[in-house]
C-alpha atoms as a PDB file:
ATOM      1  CA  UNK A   1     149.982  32.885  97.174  1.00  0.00           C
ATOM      2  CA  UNK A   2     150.336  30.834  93.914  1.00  0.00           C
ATOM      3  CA  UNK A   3     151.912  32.395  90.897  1.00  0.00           C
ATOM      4  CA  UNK A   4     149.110  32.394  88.672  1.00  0.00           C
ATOM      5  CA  UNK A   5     145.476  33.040  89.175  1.00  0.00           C
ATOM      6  CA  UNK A   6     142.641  31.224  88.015  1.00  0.00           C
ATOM      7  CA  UNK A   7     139.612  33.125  86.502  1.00  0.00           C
ATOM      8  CA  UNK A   8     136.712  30.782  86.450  1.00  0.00           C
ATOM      9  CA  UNK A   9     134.964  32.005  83.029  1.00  0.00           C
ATOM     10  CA  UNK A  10     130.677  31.952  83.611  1.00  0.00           C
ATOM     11  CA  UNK A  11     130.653  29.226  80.823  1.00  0.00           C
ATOM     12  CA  UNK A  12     133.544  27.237  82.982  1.00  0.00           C
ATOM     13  CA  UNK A  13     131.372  27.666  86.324  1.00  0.00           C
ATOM     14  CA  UNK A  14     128.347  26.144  84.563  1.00  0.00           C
ATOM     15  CA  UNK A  15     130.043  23.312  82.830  1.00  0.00           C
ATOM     16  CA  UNK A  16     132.291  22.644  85.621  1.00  0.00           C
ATOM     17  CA  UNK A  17     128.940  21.897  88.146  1.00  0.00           C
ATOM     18  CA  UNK A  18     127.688  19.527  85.028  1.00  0.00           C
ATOM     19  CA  UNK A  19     131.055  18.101  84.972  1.00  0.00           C
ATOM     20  CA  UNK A  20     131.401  17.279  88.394  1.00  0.00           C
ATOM     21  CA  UNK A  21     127.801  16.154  89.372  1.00  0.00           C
ATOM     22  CA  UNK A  22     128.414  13.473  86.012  1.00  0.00           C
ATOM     23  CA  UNK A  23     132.157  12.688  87.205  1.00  0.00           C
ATOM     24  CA  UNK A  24     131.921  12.571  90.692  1.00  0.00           C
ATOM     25  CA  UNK A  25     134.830   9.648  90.782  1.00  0.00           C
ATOM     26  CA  UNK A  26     137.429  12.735  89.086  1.00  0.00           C
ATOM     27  CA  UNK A  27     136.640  15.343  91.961  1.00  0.00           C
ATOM     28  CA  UNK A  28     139.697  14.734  93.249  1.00  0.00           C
ATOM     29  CA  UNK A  29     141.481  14.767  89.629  1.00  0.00           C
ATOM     30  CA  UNK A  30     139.673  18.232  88.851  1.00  0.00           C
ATOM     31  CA  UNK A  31     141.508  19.664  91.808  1.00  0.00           C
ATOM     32  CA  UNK A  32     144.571  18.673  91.591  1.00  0.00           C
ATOM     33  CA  UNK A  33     144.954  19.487  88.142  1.00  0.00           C
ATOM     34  CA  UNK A  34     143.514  23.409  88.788  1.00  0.00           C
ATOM     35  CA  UNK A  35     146.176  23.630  91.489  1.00  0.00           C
ATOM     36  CA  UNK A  36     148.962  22.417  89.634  1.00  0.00           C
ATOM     37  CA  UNK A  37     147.762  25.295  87.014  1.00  0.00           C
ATOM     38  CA  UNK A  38     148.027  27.986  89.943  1.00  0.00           C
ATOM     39  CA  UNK A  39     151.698  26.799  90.878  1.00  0.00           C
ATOM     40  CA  UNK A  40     152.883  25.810  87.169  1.00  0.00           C
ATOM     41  CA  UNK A  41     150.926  25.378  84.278  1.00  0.00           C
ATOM     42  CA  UNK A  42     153.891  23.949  82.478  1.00  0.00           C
ATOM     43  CA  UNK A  43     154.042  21.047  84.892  1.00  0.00           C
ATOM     44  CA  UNK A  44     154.248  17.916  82.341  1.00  0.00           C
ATOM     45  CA  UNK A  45     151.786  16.108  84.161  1.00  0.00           C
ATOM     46  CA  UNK A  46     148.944  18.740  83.226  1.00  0.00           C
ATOM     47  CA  UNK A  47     150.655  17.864  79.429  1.00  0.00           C
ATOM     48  CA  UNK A  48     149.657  21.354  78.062  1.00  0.00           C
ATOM     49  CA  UNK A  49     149.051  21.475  74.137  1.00  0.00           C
ATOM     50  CA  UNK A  50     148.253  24.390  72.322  1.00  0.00           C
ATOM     51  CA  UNK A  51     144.468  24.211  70.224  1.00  0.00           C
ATOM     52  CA  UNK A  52     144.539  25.080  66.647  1.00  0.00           C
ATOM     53  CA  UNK A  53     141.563  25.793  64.675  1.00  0.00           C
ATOM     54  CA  UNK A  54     138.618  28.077  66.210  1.00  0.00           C
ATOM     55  CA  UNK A  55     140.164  27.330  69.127  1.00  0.00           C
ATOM     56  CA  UNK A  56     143.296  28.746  68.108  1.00  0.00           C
ATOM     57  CA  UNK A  57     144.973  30.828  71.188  1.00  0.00           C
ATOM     58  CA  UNK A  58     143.803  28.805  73.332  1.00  0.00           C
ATOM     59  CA  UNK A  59     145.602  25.574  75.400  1.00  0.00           C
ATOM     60  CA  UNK A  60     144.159  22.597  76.536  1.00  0.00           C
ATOM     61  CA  UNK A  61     145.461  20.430  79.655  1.00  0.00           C
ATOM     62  CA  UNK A  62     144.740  16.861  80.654  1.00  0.00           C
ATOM     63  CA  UNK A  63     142.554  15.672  83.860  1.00  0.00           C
ATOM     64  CA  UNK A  64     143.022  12.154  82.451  1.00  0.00           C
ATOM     65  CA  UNK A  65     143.087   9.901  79.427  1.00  0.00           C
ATOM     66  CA  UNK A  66     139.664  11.131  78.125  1.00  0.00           C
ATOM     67  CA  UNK A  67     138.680  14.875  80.035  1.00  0.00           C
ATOM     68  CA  UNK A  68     140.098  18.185  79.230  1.00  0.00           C
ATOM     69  CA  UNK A  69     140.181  21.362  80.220  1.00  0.00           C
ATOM     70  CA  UNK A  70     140.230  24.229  77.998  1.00  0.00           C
ATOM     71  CA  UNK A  71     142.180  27.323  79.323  1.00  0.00           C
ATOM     72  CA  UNK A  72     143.862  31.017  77.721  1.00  0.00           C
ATOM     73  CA  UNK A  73     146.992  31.726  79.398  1.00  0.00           C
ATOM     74  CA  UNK A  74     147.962  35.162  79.981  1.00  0.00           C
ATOM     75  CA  UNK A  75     151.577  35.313  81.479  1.00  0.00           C
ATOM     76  CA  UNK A  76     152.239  38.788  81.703  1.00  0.00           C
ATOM     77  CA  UNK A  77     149.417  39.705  84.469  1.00  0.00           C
ATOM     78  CA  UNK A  78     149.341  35.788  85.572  1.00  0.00           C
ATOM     79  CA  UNK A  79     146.042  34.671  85.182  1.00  0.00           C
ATOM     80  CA  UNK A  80     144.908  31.627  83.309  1.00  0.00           C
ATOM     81  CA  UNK A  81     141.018  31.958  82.131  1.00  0.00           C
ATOM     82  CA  UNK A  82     139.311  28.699  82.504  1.00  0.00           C
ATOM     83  CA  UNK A  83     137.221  28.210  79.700  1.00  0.00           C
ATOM     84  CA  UNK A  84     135.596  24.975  79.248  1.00  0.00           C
ATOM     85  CA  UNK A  85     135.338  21.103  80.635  1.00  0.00           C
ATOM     86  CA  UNK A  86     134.554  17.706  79.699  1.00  0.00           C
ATOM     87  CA  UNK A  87     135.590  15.122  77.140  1.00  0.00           C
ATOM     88  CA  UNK A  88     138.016  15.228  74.647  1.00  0.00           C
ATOM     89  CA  UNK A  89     135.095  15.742  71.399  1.00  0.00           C
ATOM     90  CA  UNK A  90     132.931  17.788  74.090  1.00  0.00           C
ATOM     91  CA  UNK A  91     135.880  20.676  74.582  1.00  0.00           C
ATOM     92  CA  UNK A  92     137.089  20.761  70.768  1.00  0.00           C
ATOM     93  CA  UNK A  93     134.086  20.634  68.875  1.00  0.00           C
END
């Protein structure tokens, strides 16, 4: 069992299916990344940032140059709440 858990947020779910029906060429992208966030989300691939502004709290990791994911990590019961998906202006406006 991986170390940390992903909860898929109903906001995540939704964008996620947009994501993927628009992106189908970063399927396999999308996974990797999400298990590399189970195992270790400090893995420097994923190249974790923290957000500032109203999305202060929150972290952001890479699927490539241009696509995010939005995430809150919470290490002490190790689950990482997926929040949000898409480009870089779609997940920080």
């Amino acid at each position: 069992m991986p170390p940390y858990t992903l909860v898929w947020t109903p906001t995540f779910k939704r964008n996620a299916k947009r994501f993927l029906k628009q992106h189908r060429d970063l399927v396999g992208d999308f996974s990797n990344v999400l298990h590399k966030l189970e195992l270790d989300p400090q893995d420097p691939e994923l190249r974790l940032h923290p957000l500032q502004g109203k999305l202060i709290g929150k972290h952001a990791v890479s699927i490539s140059y241009s696509y995010r994911i939005v995430i809150t990590l919470v290490i002490a019961d190790g689950e990482i709440y997926l929040h949000d998906v898409g480009s870089h202006d779609d997940v920080y406006r």
